[in-house]
C-alpha atoms as a PDB file:
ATOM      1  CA  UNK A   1     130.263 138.218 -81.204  1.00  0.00           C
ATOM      2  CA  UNK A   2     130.263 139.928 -84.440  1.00  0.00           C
ATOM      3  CA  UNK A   3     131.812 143.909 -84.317  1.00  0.00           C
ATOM      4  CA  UNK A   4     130.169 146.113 -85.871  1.00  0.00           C
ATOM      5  CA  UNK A   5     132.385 148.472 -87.589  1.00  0.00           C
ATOM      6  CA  UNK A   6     130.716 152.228 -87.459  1.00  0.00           C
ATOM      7  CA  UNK A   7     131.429 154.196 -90.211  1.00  0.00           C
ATOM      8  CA  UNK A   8     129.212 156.882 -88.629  1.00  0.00           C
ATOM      9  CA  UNK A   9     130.616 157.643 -85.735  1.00  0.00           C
ATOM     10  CA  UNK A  10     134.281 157.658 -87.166  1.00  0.00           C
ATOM     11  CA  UNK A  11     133.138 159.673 -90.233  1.00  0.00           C
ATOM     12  CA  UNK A  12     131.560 162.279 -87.729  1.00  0.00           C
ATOM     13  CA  UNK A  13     135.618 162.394 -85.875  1.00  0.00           C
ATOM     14  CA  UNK A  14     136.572 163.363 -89.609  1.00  0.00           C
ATOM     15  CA  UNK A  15     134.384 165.457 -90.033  1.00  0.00           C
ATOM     16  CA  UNK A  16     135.196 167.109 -86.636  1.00  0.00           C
ATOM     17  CA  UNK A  17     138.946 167.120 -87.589  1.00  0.00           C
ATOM     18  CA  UNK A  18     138.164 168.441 -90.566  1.00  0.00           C
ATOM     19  CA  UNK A  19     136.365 171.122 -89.014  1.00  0.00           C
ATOM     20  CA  UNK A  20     139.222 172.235 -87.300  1.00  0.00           C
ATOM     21  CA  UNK A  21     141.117 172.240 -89.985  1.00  0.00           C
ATOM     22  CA  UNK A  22     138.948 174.761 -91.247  1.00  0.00           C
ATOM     23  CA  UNK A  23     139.557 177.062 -88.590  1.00  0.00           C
ATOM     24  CA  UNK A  24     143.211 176.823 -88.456  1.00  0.00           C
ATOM     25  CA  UNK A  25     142.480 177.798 -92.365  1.00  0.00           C
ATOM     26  CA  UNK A  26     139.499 180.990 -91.650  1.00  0.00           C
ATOM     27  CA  UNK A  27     142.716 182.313 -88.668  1.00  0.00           C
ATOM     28  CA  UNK A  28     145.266 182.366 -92.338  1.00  0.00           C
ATOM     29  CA  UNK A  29     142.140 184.343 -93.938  1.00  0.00           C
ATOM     30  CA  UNK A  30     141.803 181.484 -95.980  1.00  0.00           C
ATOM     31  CA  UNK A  31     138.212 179.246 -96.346  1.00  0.00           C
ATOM     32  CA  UNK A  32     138.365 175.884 -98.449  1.00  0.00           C
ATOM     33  CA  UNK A  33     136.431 175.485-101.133  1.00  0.00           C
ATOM     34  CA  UNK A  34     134.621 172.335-102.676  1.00  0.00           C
ATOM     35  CA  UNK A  35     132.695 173.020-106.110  1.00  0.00           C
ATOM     36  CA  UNK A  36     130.529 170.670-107.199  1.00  0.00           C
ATOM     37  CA  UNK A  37     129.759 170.487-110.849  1.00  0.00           C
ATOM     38  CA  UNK A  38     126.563 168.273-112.023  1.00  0.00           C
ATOM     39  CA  UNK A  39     125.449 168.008-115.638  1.00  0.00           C
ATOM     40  CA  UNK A  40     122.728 164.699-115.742  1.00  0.00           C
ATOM     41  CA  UNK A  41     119.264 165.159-114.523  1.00  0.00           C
ATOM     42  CA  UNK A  42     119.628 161.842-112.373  1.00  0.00           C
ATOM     43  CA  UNK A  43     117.880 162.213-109.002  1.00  0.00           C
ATOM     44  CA  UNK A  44     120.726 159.937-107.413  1.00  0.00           C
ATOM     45  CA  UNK A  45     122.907 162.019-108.750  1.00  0.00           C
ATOM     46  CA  UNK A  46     120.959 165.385-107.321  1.00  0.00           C
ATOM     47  CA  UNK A  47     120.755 163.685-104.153  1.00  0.00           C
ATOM     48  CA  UNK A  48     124.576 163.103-103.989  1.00  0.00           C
ATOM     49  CA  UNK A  49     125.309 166.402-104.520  1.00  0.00           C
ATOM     50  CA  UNK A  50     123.287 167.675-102.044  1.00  0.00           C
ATOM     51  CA  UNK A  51     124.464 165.762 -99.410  1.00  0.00           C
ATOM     52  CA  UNK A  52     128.046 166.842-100.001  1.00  0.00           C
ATOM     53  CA  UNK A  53     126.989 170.604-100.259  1.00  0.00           C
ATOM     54  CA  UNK A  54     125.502 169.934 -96.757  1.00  0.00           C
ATOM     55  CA  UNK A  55     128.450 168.715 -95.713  1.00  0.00           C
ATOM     56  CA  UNK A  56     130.545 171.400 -96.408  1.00  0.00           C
ATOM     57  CA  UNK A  57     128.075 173.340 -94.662  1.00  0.00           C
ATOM     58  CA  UNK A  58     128.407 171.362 -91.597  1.00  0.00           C
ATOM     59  CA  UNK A  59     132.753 171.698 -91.253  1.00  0.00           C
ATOM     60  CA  UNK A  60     132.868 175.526 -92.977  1.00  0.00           C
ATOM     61  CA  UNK A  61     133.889 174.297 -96.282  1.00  0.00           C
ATOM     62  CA  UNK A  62     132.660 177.168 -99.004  1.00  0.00           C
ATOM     63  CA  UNK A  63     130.342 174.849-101.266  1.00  0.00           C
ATOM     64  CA  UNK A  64     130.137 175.996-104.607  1.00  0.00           C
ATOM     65  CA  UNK A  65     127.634 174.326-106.897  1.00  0.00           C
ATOM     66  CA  UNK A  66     127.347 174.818-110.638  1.00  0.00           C
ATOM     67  CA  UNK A  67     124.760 173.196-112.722  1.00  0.00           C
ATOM     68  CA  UNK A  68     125.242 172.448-116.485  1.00  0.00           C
ATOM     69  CA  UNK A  69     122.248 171.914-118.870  1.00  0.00           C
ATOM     70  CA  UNK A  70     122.131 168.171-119.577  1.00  0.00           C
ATOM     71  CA  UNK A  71     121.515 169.012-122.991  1.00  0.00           C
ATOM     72  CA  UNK A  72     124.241 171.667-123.625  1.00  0.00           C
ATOM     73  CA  UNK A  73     127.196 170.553-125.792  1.00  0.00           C
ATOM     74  CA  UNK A  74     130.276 168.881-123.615  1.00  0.00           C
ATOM     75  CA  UNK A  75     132.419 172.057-124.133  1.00  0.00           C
ATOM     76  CA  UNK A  76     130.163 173.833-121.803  1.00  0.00           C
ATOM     77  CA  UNK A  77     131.214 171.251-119.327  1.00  0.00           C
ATOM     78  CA  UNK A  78     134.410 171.868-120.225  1.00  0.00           C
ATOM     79  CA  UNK A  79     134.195 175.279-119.807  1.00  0.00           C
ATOM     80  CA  UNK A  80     132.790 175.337-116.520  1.00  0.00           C
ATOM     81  CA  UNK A  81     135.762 173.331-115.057  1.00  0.00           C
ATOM     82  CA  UNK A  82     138.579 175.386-116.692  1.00  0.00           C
ATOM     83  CA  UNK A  83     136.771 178.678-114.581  1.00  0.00           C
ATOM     84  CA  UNK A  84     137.136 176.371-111.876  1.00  0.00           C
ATOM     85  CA  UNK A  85     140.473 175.364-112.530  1.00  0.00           C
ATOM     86  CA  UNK A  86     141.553 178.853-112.818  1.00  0.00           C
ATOM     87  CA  UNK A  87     139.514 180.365-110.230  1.00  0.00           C
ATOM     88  CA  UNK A  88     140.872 180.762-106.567  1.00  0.00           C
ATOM     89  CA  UNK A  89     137.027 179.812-105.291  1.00  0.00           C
ATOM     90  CA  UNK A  90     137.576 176.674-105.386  1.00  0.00           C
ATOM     91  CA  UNK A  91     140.147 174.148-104.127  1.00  0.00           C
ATOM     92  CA  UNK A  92     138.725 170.676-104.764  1.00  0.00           C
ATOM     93  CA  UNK A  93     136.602 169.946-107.856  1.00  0.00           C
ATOM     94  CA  UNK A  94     133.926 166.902-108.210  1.00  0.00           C
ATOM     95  CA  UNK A  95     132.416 166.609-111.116  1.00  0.00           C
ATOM     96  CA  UNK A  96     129.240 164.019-110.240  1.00  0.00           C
ATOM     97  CA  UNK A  97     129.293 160.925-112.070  1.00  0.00           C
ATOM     98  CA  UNK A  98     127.487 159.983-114.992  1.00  0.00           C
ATOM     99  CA  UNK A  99     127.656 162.473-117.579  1.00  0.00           C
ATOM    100  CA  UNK A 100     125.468 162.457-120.454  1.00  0.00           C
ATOM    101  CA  UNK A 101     126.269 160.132-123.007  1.00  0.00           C
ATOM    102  CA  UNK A 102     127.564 162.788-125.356  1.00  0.00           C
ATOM    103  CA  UNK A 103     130.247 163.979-123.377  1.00  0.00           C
ATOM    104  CA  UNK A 104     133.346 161.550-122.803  1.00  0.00           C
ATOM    105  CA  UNK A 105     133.020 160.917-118.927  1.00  0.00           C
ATOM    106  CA  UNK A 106     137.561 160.115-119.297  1.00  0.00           C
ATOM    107  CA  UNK A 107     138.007 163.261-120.530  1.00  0.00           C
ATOM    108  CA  UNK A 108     136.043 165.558-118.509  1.00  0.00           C
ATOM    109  CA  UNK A 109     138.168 163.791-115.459  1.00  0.00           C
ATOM    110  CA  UNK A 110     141.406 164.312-117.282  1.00  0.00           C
ATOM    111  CA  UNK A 111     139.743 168.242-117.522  1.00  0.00           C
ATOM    112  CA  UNK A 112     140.500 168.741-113.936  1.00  0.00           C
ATOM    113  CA  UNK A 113     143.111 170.757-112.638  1.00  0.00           C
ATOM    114  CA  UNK A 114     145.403 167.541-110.843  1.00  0.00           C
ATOM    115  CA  UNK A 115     145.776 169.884-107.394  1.00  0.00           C
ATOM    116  CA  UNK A 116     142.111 170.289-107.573  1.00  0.00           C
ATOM    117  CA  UNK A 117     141.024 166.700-108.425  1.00  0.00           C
ATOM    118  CA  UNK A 118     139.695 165.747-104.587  1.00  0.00           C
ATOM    119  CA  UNK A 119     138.205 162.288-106.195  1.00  0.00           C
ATOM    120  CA  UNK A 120     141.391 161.504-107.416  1.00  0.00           C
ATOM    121  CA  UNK A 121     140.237 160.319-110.937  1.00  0.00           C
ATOM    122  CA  UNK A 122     142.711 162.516-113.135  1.00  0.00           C
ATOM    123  CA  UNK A 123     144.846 160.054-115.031  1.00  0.00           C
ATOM    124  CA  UNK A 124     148.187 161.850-113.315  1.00  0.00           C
ATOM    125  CA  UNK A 125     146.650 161.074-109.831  1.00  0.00           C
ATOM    126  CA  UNK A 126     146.050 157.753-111.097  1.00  0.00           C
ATOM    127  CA  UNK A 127     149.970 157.128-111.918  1.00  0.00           C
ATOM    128  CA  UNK A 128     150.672 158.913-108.914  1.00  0.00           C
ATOM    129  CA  UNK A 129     148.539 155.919-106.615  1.00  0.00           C
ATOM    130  CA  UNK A 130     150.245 153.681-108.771  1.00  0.00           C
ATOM    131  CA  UNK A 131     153.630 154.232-108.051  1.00  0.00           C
ATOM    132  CA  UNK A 132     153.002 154.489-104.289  1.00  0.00           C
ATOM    133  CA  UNK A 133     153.089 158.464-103.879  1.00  0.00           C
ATOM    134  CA  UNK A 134     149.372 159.153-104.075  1.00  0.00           C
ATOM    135  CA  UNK A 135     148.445 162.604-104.162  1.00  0.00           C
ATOM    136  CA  UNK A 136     144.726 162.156-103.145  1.00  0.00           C
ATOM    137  CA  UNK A 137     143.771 158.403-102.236  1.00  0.00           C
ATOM    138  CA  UNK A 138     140.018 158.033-103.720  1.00  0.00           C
ATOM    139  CA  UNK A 139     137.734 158.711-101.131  1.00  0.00           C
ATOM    140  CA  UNK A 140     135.810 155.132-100.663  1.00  0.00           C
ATOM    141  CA  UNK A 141     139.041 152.986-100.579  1.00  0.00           C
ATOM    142  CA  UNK A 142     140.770 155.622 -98.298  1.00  0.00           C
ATOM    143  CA  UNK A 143     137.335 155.373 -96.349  1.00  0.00           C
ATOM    144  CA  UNK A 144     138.128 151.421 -96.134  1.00  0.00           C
ATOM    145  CA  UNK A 145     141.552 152.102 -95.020  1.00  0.00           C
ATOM    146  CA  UNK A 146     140.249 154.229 -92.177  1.00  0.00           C
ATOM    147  CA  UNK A 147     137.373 151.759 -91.365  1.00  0.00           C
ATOM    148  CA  UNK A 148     140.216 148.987 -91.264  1.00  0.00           C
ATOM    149  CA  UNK A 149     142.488 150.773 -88.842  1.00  0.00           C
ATOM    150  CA  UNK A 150     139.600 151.896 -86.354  1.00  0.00           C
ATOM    151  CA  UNK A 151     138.448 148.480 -86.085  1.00  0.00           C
ATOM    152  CA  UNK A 152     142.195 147.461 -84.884  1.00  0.00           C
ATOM    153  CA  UNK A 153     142.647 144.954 -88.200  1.00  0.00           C
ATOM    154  CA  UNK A 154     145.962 144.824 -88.538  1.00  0.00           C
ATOM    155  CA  UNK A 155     146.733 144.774 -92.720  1.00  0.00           C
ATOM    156  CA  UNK A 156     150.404 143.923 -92.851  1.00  0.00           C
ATOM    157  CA  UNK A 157     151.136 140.648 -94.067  1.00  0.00           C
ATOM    158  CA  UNK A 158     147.062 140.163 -94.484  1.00  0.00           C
ATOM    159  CA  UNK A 159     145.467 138.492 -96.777  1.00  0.00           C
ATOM    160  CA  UNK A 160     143.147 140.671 -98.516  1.00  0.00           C
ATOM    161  CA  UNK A 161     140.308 139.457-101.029  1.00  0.00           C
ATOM    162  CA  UNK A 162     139.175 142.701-102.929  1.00  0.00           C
ATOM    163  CA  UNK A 163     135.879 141.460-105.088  1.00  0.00           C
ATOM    164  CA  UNK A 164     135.457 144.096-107.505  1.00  0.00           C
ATOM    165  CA  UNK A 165     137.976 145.627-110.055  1.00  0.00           C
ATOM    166  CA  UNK A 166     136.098 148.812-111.002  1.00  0.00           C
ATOM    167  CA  UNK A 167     138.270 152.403-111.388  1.00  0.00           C
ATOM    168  CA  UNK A 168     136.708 153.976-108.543  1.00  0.00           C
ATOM    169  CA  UNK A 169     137.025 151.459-105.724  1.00  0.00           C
ATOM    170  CA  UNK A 170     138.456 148.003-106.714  1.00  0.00           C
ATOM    171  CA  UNK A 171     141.610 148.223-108.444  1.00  0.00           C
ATOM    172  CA  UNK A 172     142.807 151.685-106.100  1.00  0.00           C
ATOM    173  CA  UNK A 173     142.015 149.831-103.071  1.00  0.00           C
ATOM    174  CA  UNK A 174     144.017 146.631-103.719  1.00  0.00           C
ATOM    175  CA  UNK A 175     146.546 149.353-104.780  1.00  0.00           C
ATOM    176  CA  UNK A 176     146.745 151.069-101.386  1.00  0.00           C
ATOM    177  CA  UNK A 177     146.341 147.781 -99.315  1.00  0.00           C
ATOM    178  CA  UNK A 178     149.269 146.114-100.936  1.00  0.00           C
ATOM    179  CA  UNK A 179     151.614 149.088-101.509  1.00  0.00           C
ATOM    180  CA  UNK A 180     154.609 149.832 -98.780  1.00  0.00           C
ATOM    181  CA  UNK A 181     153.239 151.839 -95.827  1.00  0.00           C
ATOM    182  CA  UNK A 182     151.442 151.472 -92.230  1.00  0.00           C
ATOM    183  CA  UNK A 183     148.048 150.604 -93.309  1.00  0.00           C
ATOM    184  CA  UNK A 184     149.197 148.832 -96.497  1.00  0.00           C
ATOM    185  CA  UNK A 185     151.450 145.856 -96.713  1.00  0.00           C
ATOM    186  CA  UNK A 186     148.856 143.113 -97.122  1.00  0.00           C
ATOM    187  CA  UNK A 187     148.896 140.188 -99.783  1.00  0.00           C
ATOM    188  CA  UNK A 188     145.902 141.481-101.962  1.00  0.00           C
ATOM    189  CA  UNK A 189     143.802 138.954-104.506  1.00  0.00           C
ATOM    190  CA  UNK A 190     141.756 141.234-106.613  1.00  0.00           C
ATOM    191  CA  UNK A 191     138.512 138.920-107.960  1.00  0.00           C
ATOM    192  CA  UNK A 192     135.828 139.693-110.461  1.00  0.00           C
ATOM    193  CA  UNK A 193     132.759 138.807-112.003  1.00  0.00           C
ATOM    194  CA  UNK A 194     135.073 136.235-114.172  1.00  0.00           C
ATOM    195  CA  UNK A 195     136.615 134.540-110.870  1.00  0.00           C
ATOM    196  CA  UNK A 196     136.783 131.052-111.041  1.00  0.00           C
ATOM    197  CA  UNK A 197     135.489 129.763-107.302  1.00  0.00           C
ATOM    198  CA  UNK A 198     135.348 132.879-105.925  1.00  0.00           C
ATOM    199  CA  UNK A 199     134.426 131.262-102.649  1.00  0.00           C
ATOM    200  CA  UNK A 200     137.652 129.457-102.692  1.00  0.00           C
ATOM    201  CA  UNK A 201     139.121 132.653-102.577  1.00  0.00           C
ATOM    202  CA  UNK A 202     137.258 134.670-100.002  1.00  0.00           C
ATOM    203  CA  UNK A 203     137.371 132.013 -97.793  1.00  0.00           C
ATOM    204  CA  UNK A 204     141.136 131.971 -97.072  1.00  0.00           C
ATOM    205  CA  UNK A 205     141.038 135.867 -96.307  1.00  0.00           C
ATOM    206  CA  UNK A 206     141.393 137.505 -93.463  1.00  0.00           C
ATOM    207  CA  UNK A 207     139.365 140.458 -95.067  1.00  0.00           C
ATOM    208  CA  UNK A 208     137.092 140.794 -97.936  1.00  0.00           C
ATOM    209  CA  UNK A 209     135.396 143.789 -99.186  1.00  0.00           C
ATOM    210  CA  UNK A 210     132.929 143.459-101.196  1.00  0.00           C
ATOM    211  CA  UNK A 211     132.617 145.879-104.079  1.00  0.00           C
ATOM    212  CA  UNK A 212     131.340 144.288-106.836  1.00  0.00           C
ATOM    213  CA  UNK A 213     127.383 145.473-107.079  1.00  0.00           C
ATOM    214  CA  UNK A 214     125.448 142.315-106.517  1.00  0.00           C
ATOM    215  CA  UNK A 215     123.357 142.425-103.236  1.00  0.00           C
ATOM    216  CA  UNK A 216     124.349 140.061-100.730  1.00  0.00           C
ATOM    217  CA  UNK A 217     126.467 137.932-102.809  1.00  0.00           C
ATOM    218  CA  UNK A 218     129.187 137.692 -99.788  1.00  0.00           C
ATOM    219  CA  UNK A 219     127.215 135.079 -97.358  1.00  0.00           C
ATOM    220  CA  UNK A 220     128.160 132.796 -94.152  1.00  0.00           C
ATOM    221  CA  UNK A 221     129.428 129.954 -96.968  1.00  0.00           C
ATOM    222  CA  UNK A 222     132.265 132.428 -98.760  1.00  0.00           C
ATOM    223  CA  UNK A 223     134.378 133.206 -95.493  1.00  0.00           C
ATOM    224  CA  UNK A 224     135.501 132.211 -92.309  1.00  0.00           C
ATOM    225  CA  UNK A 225     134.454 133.085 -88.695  1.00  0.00           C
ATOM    226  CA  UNK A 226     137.478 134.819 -88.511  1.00  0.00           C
ATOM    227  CA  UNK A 227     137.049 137.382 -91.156  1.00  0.00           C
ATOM    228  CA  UNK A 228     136.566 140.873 -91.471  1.00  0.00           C
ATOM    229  CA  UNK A 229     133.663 142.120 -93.794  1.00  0.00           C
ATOM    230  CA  UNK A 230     133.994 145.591 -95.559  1.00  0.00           C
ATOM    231  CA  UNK A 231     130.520 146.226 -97.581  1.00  0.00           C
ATOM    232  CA  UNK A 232     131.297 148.613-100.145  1.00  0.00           C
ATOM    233  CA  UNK A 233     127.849 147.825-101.970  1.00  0.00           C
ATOM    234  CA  UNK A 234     124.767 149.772-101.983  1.00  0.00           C
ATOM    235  CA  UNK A 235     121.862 148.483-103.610  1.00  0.00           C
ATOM    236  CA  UNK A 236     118.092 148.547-103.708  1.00  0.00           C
ATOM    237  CA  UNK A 237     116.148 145.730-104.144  1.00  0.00           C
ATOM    238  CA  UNK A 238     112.126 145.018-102.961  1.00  0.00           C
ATOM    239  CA  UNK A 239     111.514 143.353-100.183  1.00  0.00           C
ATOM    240  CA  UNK A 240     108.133 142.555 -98.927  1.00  0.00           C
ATOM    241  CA  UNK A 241     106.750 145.195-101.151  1.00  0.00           C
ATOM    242  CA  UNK A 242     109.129 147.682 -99.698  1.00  0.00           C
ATOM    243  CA  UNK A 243     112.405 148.767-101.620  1.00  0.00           C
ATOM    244  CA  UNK A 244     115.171 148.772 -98.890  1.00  0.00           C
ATOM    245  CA  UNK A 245     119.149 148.918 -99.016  1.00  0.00           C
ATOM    246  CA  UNK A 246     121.515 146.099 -99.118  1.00  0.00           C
ATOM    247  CA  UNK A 247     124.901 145.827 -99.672  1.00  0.00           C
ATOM    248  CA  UNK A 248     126.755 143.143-101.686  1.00  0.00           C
ATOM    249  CA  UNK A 249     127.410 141.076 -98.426  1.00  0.00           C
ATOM    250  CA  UNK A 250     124.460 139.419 -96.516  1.00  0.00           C
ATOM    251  CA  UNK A 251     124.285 141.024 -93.320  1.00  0.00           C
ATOM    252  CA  UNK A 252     121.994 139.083 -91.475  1.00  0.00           C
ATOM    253  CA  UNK A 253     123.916 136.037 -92.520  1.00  0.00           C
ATOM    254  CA  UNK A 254     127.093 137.156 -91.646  1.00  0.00           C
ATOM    255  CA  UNK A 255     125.958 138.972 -88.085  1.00  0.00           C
ATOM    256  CA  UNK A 256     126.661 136.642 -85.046  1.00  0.00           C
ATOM    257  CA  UNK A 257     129.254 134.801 -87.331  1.00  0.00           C
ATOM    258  CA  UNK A 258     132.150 136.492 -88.916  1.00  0.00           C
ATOM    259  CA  UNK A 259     134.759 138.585 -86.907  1.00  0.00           C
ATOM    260  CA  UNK A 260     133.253 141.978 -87.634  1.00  0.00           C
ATOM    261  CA  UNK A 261     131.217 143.542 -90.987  1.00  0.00           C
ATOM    262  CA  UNK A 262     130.429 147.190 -92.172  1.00  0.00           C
ATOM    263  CA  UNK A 263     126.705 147.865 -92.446  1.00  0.00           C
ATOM    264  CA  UNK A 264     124.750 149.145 -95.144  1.00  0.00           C
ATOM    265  CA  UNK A 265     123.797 151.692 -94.775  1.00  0.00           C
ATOM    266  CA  UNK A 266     126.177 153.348 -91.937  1.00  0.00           C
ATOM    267  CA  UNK A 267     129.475 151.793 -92.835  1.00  0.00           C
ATOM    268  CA  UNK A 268     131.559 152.769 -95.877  1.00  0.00           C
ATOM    269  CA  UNK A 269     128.823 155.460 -97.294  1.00  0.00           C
ATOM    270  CA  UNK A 270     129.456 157.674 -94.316  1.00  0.00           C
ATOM    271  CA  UNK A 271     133.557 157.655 -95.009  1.00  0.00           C
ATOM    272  CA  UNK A 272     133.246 158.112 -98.593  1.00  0.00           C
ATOM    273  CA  UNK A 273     131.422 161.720 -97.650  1.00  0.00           C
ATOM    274  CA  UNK A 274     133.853 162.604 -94.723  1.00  0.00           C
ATOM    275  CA  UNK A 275     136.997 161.466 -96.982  1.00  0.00           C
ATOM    276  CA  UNK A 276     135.993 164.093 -99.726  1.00  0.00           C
ATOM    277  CA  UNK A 277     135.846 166.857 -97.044  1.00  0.00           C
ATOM    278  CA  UNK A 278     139.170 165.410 -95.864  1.00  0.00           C
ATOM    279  CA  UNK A 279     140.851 165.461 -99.774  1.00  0.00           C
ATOM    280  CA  UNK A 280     139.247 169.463 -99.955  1.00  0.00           C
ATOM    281  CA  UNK A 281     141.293 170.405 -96.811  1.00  0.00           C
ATOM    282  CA  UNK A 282     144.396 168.818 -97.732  1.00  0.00           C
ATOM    283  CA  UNK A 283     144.241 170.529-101.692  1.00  0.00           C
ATOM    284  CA  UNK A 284     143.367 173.535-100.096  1.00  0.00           C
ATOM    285  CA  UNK A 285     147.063 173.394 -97.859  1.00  0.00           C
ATOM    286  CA  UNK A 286     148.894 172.271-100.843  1.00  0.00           C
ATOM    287  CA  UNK A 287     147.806 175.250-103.080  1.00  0.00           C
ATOM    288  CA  UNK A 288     148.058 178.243 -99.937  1.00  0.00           C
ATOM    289  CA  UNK A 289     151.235 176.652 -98.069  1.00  0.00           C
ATOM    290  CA  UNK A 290     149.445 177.131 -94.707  1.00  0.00           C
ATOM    291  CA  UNK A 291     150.440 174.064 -92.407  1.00  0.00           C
ATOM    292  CA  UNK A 292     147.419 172.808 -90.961  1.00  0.00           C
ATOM    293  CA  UNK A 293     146.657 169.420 -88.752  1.00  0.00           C
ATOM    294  CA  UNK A 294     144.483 166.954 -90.974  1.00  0.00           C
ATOM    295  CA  UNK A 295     142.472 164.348 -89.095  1.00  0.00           C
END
């Protein structure tokens, strides 16, 4: 029988530890912040902002949200995040993803303060991950992580087939999988649109997560009955005249068969949200010195 890995329910124990954090914080007479900085008129964009301001609501985070006109000039942008930066309001920054095309998306990352940079995107995070002494581990391959050791799947000395190389998810996870710690140590294979036999790949893993952005590309043929599934993917597609969410592996295909999968939706979406509250917390007790527990 297939597990079902629930990203829900352990992203709602985050979110309780991180609510607790909080607390131990408020009893310092100090409250986290989170600000959350959106500049494109993008309703997925909107939407993802509003569920992390929510969030914050939930666990006692202060959310701060600042709106820039999509048609200002990018040193507005800029502007807003070096108040930010220099601001004691706010101890994680997130600047949502796209910018306009005028501004330089790599610079307005490199804008943010390091010890505020909860997504972990600023290029000395970056070299931090890379040399094994991360900071802030991005929020959706931390999420994976987590996902990984709730489901008991043991990572050291697995093989690990990571399809996907993008910034945000691909090349950090097979990073933090493969680097020298508890829930790292695996043999990672990072594969891309430009794979040769990509099923000859995923079909010797113990694990694949599928990150790539094509819905339901993972199916029963690509792996083994004895692999884990991590869906990364989120994509809409039309489906008897409805539009629905899929991820980039084939659930239906794989449910029944492989060892255990992460749904879409309710898998890794869930984490990604809880793993940003997490990053705010732990910014928040690097920059006051008060010791609290993180979940």
């Amino acid at each position: 029988m297939t597990e079902i890995v629930d990203g829900e329910a352990l992203a709602a124990e985050i979110r309780e530890g991180v609510a607790d954090a909080v607390e131990q914080f408020e009893g310092e007479g100090v409250t986290p912040g989170l600000a959350t900085v959106l500049m494109e008129a993008d309703p997925a964009s909107e939407t993802y902002v509003e569920m992390k301001q929510r969030d914050c609501e939930e666990v006692g985070i202060d959310g701060i949200h600042v709106e820039v006109d999509p048609d200002a000039p990018a040193e507005e942008l800029h502007e807003t995040i070096r108040e930010l930066n220099e601001g004691t309001a706010a101890n994680g920054i997130l600047v949502q993803m796209p910018v306009p095309d005028h501004v330089d998306a790599q610079a307005v990352q490199a804008a943010v303060d390091p010890a505020k940079d909860v997504d972990g995107f600023h290029p000395e995070n970056v070299g931090r991950l890379m040399s094994g002494e991360p900071r802030f581990r991005p929020c959706t391959p931390h999420g994976v992580q987590r996902l990984l050791a709730d489901a008991g799947v043991e990572t050291e000395g697995a093989d690990v087939v990571v399809v996907g190389r993008s910034n945000i998810v691909g090349r950090p996870l097979a990073n933090l999988l493969s680097r020298r710690a508890d829930d790292g140590n695996a043999t990672v294979t990072l594969c891309h649109s430009r794979t040769a036999d990509l099923a000859a790949h995923t079909r010797r893993a113990d694990v694949v997560v599928a990150a790539a952005g094509v819905p339901e590309m993972i199916d029963a043929e690509m792996v083994t009955p004895d692999t884990t599934v991590i869906d990364v993917g989120i994509n809409r597609v039309e489906r008897d005249g409805e539009s629905t969410l899929v991820g980039d592996a084939d659930f239906d295909d794989l449910e029944g068969y492989v060892d255990a999968i992460t749904p879409v939706p309710g898998g890794v979406g869930p984490m990604t949200r809880a793993m940003l509250l997490y990053n705010t917390v732990k910014a928040t007790r690097e920059q006051t010195g008060v010791d609290v527990s993180l979940p």
